[in-house]
Protein backbone atom coordinates (compact mmCIF):
# COMPACT_ATOMS: atom_id res chain seq x y z
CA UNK A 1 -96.25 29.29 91.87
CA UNK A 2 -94.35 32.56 91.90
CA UNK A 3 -96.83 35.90 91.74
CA UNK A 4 -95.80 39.42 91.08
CA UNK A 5 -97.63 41.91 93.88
CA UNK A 6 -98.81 44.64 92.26
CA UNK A 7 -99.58 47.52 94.63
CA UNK A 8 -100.97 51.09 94.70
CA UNK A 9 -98.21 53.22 94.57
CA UNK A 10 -99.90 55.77 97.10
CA UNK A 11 -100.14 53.86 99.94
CA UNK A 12 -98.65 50.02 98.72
CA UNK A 13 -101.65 48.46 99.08
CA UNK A 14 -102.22 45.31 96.72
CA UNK A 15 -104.20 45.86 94.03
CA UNK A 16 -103.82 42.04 92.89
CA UNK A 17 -101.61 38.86 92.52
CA UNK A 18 -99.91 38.01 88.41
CA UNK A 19 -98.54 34.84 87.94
CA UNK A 20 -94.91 34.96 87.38
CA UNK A 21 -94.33 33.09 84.11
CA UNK A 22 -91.69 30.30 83.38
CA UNK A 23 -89.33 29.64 81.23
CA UNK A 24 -91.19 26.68 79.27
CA UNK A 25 -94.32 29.48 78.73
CA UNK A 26 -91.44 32.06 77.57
CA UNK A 27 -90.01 29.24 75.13
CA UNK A 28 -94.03 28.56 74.06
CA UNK A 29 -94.34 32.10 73.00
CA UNK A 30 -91.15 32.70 71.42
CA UNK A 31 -91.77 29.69 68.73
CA UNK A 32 -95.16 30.32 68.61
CA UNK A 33 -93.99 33.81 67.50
CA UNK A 34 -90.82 32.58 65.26
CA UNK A 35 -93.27 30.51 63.40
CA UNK A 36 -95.18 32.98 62.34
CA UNK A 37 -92.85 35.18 60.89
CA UNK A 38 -91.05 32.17 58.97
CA UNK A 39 -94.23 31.07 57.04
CA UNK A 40 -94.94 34.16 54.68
CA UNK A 41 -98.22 32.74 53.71
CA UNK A 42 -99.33 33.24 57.48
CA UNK A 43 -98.22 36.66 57.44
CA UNK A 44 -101.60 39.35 58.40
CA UNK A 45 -102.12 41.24 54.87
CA UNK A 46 -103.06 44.98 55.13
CA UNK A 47 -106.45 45.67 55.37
CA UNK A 48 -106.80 42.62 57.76
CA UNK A 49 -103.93 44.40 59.92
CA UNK A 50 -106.17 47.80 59.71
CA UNK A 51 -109.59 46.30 60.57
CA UNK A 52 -108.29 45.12 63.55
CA UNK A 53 -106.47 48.31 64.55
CA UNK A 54 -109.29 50.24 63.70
CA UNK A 55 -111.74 47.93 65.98
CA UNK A 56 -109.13 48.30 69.36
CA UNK A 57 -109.20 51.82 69.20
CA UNK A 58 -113.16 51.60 69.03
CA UNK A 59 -112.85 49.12 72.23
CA UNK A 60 -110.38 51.48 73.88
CA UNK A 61 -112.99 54.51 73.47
CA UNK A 62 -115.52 52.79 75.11
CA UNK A 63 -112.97 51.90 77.94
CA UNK A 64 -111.89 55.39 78.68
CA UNK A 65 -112.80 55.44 82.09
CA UNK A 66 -111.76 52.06 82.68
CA UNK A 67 -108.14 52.27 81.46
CA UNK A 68 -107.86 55.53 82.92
CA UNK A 69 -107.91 54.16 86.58
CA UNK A 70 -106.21 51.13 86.03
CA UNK A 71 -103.14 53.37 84.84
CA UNK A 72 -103.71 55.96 87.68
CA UNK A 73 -104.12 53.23 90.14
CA UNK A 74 -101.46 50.94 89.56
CA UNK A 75 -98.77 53.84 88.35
CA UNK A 76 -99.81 56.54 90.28
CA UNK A 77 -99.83 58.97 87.84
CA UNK A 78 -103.13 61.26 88.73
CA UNK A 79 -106.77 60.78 87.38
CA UNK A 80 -106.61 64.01 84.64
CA UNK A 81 -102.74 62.95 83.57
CA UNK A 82 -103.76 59.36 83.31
CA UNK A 83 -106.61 60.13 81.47
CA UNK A 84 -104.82 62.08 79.08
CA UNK A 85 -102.29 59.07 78.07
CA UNK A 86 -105.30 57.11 77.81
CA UNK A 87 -106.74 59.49 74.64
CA UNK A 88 -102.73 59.65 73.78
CA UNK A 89 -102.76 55.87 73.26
CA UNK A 90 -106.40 55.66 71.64
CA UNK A 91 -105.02 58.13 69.49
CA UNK A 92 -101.21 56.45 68.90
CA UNK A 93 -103.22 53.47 67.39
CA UNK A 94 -104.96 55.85 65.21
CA UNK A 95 -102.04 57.15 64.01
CA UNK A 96 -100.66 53.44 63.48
CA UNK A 97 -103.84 52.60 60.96
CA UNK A 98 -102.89 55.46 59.13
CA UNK A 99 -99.11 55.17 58.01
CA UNK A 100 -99.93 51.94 57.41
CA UNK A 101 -100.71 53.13 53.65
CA UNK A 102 -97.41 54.96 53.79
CA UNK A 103 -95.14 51.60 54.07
CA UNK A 104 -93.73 51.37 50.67
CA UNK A 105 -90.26 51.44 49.15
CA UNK A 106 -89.20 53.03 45.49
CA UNK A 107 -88.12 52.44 42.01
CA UNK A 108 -83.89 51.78 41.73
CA UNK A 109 -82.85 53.78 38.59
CA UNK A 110 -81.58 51.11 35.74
CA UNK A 111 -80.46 51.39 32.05
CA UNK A 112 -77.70 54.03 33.12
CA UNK A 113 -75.08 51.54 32.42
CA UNK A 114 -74.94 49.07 29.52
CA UNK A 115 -74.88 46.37 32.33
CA UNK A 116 -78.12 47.46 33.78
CA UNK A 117 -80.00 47.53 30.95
CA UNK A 118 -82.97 45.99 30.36
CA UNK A 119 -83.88 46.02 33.88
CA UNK A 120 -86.56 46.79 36.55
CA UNK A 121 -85.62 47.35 40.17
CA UNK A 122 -88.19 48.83 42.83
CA UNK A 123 -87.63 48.07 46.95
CA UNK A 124 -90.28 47.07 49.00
CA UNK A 125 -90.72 47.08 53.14
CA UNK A 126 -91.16 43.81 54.55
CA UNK A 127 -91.49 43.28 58.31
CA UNK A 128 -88.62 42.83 60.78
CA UNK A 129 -89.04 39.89 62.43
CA UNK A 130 -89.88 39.28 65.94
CA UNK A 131 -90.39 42.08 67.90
CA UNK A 132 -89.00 41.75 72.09
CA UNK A 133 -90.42 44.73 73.85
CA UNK A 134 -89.27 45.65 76.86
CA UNK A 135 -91.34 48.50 78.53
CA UNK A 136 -91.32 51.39 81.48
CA UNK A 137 -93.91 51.62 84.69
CA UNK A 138 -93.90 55.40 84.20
CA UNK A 139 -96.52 55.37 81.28
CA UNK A 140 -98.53 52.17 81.48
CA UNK A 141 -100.83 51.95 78.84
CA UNK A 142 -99.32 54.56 76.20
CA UNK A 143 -95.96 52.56 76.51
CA UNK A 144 -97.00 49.52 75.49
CA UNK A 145 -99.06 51.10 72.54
CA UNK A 146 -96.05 52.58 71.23
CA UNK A 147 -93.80 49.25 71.63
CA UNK A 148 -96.48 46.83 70.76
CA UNK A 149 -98.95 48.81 67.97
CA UNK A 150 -96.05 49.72 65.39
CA UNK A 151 -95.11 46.02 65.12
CA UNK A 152 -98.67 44.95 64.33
CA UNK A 153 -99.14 47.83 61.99
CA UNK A 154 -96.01 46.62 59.84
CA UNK A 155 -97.35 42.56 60.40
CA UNK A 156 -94.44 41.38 62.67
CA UNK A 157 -95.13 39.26 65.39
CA UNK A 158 -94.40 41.29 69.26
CA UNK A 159 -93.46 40.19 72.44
CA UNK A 160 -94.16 42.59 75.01
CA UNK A 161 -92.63 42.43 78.74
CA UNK A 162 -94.17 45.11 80.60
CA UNK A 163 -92.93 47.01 83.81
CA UNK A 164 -93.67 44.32 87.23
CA UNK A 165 -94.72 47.37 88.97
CA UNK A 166 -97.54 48.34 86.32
CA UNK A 167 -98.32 44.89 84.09
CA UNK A 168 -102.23 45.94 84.18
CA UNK A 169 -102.56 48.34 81.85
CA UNK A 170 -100.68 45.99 79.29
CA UNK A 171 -102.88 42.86 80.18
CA UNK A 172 -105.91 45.09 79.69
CA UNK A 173 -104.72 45.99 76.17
CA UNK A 174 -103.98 42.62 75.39
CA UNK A 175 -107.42 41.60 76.00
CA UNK A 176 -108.79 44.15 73.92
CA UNK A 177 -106.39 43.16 71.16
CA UNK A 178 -107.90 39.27 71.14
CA UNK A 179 -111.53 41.45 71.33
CA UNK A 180 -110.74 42.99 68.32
CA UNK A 181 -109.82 39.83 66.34
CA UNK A 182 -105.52 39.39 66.28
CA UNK A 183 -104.86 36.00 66.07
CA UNK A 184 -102.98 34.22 68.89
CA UNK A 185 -99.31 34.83 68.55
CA UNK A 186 -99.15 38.02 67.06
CA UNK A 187 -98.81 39.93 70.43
CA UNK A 188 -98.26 38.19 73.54
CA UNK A 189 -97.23 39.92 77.50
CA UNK A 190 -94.47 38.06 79.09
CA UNK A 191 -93.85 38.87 82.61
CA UNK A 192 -91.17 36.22 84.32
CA UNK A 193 -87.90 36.68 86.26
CA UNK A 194 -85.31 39.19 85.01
CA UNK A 195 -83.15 36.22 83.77
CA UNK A 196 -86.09 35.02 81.65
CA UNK A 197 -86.31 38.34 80.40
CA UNK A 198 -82.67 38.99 79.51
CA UNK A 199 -83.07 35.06 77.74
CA UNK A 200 -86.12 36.67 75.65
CA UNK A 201 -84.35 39.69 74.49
CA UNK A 202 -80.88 37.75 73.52
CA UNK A 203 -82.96 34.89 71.89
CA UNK A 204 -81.65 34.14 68.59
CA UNK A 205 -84.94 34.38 66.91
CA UNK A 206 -85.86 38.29 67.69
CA UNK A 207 -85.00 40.31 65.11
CA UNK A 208 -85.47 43.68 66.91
CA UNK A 209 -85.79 44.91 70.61
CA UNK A 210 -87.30 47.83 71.29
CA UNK A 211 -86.97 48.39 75.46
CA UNK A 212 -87.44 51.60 77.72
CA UNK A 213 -85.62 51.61 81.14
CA UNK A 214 -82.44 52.61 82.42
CA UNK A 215 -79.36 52.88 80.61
CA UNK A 216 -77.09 50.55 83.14
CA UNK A 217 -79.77 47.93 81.81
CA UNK A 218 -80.83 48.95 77.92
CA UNK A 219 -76.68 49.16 77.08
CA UNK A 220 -76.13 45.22 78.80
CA UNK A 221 -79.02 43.99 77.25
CA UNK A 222 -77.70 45.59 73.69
CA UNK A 223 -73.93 43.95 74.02
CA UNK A 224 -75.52 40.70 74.73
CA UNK A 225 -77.85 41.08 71.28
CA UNK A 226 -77.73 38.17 68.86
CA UNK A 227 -75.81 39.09 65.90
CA UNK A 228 -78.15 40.88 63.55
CA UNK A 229 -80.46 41.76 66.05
CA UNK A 230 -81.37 45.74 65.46
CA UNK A 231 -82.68 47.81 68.44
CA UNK A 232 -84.03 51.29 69.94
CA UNK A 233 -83.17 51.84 73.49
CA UNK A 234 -85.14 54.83 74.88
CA UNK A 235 -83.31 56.03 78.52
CA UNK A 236 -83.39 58.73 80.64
CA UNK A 237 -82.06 62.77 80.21
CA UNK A 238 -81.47 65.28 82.72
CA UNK A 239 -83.42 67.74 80.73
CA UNK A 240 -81.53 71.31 80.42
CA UNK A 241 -83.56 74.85 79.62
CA UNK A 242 -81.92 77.95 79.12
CA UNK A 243 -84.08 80.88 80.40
CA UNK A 244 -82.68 84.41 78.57
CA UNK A 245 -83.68 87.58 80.03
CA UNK A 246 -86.17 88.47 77.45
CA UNK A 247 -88.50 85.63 78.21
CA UNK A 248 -91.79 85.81 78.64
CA UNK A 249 -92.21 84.61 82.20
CA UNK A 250 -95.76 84.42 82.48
CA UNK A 251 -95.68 82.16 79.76
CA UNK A 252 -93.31 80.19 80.71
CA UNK A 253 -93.62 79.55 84.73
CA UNK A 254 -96.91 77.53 84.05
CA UNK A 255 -95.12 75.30 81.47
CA UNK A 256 -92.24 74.89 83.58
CA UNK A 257 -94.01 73.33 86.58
CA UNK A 258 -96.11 71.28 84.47
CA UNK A 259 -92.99 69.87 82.61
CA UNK A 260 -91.08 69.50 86.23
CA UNK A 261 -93.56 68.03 88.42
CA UNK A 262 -96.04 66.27 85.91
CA UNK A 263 -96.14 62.34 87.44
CA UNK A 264 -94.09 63.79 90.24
CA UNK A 265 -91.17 64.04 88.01
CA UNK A 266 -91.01 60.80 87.05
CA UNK A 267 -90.55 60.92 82.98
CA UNK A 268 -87.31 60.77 81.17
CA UNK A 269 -87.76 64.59 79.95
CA UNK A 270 -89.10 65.84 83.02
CA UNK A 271 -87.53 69.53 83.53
CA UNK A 272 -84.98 68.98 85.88
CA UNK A 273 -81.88 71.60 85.43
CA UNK A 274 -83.07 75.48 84.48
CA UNK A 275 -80.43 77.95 83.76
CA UNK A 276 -81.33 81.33 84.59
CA UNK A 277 -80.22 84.60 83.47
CA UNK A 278 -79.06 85.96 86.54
CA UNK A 279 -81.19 89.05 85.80
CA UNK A 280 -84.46 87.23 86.32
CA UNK A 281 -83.07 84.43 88.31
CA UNK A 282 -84.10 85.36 91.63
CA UNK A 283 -87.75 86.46 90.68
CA UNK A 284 -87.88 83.33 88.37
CA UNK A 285 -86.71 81.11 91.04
CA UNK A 286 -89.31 82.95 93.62
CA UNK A 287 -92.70 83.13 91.40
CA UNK A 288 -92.08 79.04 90.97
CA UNK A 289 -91.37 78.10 94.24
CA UNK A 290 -94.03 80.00 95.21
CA UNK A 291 -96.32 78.11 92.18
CA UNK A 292 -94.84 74.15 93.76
CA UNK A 293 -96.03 75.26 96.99
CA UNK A 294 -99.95 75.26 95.43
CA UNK A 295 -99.47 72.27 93.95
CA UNK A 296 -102.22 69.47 95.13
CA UNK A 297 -100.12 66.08 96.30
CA UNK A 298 -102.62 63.62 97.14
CA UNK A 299 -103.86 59.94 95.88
CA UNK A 300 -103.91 59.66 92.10
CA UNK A 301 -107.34 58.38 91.94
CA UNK A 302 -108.45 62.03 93.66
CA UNK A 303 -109.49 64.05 90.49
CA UNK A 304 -108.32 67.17 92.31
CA UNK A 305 -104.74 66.21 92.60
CA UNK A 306 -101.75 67.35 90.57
CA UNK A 307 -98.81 65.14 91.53
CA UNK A 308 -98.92 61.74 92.77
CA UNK A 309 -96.36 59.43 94.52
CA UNK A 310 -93.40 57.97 93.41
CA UNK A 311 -93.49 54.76 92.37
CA UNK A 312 -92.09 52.83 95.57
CA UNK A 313 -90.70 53.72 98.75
CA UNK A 314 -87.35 53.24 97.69
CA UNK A 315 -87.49 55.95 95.34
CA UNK A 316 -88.98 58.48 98.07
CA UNK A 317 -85.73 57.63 100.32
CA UNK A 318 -83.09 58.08 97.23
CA UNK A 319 -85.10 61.71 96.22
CA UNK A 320 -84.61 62.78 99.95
CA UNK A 321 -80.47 61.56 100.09
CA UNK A 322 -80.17 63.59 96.74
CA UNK A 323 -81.53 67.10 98.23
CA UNK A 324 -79.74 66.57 101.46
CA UNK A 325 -76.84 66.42 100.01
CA UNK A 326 -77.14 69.63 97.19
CA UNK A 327 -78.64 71.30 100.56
CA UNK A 328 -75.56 70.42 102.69
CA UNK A 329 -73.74 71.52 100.03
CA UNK A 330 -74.56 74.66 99.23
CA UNK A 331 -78.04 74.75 97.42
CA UNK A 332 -80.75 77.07 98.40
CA UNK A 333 -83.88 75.53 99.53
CA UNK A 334 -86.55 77.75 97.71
CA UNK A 335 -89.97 75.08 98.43
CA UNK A 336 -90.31 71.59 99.52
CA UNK A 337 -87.11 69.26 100.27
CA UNK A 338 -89.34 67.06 102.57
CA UNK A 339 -91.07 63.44 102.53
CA UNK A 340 -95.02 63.54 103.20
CA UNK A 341 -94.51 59.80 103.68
CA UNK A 342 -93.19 56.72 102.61
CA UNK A 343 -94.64 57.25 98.83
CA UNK A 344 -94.93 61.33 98.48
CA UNK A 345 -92.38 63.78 98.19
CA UNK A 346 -93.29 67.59 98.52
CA UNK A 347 -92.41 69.47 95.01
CA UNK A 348 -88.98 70.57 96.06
CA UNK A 349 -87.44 74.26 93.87
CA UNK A 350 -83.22 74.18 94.20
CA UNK A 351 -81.27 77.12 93.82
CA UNK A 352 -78.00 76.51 92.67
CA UNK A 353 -77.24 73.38 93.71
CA UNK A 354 -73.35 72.16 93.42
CA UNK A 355 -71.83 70.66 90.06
CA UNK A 356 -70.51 68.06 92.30
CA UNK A 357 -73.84 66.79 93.71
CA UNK A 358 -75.52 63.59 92.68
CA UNK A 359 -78.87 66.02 91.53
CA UNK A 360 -76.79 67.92 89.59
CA UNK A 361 -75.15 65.23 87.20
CA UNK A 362 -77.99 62.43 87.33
CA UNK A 363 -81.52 61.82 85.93
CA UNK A 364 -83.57 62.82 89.31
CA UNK A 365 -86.68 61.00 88.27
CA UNK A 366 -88.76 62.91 91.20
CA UNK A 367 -90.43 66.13 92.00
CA UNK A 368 -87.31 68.40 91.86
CA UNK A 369 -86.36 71.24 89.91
CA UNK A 370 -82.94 72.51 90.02
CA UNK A 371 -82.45 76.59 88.75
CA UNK A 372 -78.90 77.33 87.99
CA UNK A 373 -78.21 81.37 87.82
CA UNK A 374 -76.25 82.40 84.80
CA UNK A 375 -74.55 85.08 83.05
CA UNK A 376 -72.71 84.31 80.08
CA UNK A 377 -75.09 82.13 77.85
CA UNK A 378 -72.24 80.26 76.10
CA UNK A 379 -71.35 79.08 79.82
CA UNK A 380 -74.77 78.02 80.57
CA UNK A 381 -75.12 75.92 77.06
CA UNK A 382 -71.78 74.28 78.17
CA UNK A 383 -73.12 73.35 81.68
CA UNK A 384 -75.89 72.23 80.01
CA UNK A 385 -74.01 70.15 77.77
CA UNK A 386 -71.50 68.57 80.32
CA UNK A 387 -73.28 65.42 81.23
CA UNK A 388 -73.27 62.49 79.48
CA UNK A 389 -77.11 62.46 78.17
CA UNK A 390 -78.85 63.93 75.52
CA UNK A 391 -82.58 64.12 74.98
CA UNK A 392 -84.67 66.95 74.86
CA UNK A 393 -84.28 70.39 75.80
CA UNK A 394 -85.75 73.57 75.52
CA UNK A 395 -84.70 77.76 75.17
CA UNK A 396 -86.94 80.39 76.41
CA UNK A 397 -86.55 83.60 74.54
CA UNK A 398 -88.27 86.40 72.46
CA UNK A 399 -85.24 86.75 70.47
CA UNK A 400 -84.86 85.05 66.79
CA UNK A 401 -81.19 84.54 66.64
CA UNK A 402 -80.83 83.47 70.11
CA UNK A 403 -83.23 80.80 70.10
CA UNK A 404 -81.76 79.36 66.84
CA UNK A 405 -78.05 79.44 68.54
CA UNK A 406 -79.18 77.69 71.76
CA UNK A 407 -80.81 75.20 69.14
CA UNK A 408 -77.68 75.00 66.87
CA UNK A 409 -75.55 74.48 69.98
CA UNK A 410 -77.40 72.24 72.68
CA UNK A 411 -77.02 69.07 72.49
CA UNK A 412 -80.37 66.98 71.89
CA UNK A 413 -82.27 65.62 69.81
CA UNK A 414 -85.26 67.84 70.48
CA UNK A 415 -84.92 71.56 71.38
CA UNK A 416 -88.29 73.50 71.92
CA UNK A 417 -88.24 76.55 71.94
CA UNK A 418 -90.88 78.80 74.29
CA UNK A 419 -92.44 75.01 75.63
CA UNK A 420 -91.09 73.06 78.25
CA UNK A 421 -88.38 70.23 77.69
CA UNK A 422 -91.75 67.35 77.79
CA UNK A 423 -93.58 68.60 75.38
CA UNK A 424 -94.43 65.31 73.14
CA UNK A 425 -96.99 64.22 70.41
CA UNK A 426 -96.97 60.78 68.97
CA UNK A 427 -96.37 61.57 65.78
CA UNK A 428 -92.91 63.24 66.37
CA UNK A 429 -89.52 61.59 66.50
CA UNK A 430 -88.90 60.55 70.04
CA UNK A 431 -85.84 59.40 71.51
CA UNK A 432 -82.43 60.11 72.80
CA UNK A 433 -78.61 60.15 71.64
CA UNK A 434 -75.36 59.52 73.70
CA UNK A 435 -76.05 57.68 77.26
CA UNK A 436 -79.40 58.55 76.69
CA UNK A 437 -80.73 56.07 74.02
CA UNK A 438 -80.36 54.99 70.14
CA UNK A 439 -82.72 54.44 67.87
CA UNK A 440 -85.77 56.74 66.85
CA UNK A 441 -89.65 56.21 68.59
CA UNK A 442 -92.82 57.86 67.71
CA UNK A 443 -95.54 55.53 66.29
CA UNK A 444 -94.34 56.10 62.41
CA UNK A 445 -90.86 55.97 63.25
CA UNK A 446 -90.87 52.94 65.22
CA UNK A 447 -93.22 51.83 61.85
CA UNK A 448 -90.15 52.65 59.87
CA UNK A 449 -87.98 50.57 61.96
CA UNK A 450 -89.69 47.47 62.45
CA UNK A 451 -89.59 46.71 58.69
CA UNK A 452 -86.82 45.95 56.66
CA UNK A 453 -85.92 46.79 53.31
CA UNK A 454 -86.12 43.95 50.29
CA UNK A 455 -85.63 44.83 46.44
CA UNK A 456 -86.49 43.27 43.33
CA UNK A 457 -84.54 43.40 40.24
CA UNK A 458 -86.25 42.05 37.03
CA UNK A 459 -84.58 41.27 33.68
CA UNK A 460 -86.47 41.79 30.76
CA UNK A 461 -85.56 42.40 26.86
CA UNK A 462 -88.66 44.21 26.74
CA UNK A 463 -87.52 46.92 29.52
């Protein structure tokens, strides 16, 4: 039998052995899940769907502590960050018992015409289908709420394949879904080679995939879709802010290295490229250097520490090629730009690094924030706009009309203005455009599309 190793991130050590699953327990779950949907009369009616809801968040809240080391442990995110996407997903199924009520569709106007006279016609919301979910290490329990929680809410049956480097967190909720009284087959974690998983998200009998990853993977997986099969891919930005001189820097420095270096960078609207006016740039780019170089790295579990590890060796090696090079090439090295071993990277402040450097046109996905200097702000929204992805952003200004022209003219599908560029609730519309995603998350939205519209039209000569 084939196991997964999951290991700490912080020093690799294994944390335990998961049974890699085959492709005659992937074909069990799939028509276990397919049958379901196709009988109507099985289908989970409303309040039943609510009750049950309403009982895992109960089980999660008496788990905090629980779930909160699991995720800091096996993603290596640290205690107090962990902790807080463990409220964030008690909280996300919250929210998911409460739009419930708000699924509904609306009366089609008749009688305008002679031939639709005498008629009735309303729309209703009916669930998708089945759900294939295919999830991200760098959030390990919130994730799967988000991908798995909306589908229940709306009664369609979910597959959920969760990252191999963090399947714990997702296993955990799983149990406390069966604690909490869904029946068997209305969310199942499948966790199997990456040709089993590609043969679960093409199946012809999902209706809708919902994944988080990379875009070389989320754009295959989509061309090789079964025809009807709708999706949200959620992938990775290289999240712009424009700083204007008139910005309140005291304000904004702490929100800055929060938004950089929270989970040691590793979130796919992590600050990564900050353009400067050039007449703050150099006491900008000094005050948060100056702010990395306090930050705690140590071992997740630690309650003291503020960034983590990355989440495998490999990624600590690619970080350190990347600010080589923009070094070599002409960036200034302001803090950091050094390994503390084979699973830490120091929070690293660039200066100007080179358009034609790999950390200047590609998601960095590690401690690194990159200040370019600017002084036209046209120039800097264009530089900002010149790669390929689009996800959120933010503008830093005490001035009205310039923070609603850097809005007007990045382009995202978020801009905040005066907060950094990860700035999320779970009640927002989350998601990215161009290379960086399709599709719309947040636990309502993802609600919204997970069902499918149906309408009724009713003849009567008494209407």
């Amino acid at each position: 039998m084939t196991v997964i190793k999951v290991n700490r991130p912080h020093d690799q050590s294994l944390i335990q052995e998961v049974p890699e699953m085959d492709a005659e327990i992937l074909e069990n779950i799939l028509s276990k899940a397919s049958r379901l949907f196709l009988n109507p009369e099985r289908w989970l009616p409303a309040y039943e769907r609510i009750e049950i809801l309403e009982r895992a968040a109960q089980i999660m809240t008496g788990q905090i502590d629980k779930l909160t080391k699991n995720a800091a442990e096996e993603g290596g995110k640290p205690y107090h960050d962990s902790k807080v996407e463990v409220l964030r997903a008690v909280n996300g199924v919250k929210l998911a018992v409460e739009h419930i009520a708000q699924i509904k569709g609306e009366q089609i106007p008749m009688g305008h015409t002679r031939t639709s006279s005498q008629r009735l016609a309303f729309t209703m919301r009916e669930p998708i289908g089945v759900v294939a979910s295919v999830s991200a290490f760098n959030h390990p329990l919130n994730l799967i709420i988000h991908q798995t929680v909306p589908a229940i809410a709306v009664g369609s049956p979910v597959i959920i394949k969760p990252a191999k480097a963090t399947p714990l967190s997702c296993f955990a909720f799983m149990d406390i879904l069966k604690e909490a009284g869904l029946p068997d087959g209305w969310c199942t974690a499948f966790i199997g080679a990456t040709e089993l998983t590609e043969k679960l998200v093409t199946d012809s009998r999902i209706n809708y995939l919902s994944f988080i990853g990379s875009a070389k993977v989320g754009w295959y997986l989509r061309s090789k879709l079964s025809p009807g099969t709708r999706c949200a891919l959620e992938h990775g930005g290289a999240a712009p802010v424009i700083v204007e001189p008139d910005a309140d820097l005291d304000e904004m420095l702490p929100g800055l290295l929060k938004g950089g270096f929270y989970h040691a960078g590793q979130v796919c609207v992590s600050v990564q490229r900050v353009f400067v006016h050039d007449k703050i740039c150099d006491e900008v780019a000094q005050r948060l250097a100056a702010m990395a170089k306090e930050l705690i790295v140590g071992d997740p579990l630690d309650e003291k520490t503020e960034v983590g590890p990355l989440i495998e060796p490999g990624e600590v090696d690619r970080v350190e090629q990347w600010v080589n090079e923009a070094v070599e090439k002409g960036a200034v090295l302001l803090c950091g730009g050094q390994r503390l071993s084979n699973f830490y990277y120091a929070p690293t402040v660039l200066l100007n690094p080179p358009e034609d450097t790999k950390i200047s046109n590609y998601e960095v996905f590690g401690p690194v924030v990159c200040l370019f200097s600017y002084a036209d702000r046209n120039k800097a929204i264009e530089q900002a706009n010149s790669l390929p992805y689009a996800f959120q952003a933010s503008a830093f200004t005490s001035n009205l009309d310039a923070s609603l022209e850097i809005v007007k003219k990045l382009n995202a599908t978020a801009v905040m203005v005066n907060d950094h560029t990860a700035f999320r609730v779970d009640w927002m519309p989350f998601g990215g455009r161009d290379e960086s995603g399709i599709g719309m998350g947040g636990i309502p939205y993802s609600m919204e599309e997970m069902t499918r519209t149906k309408m009724m039209v009713i003849k009567n000569k008494y209407l």
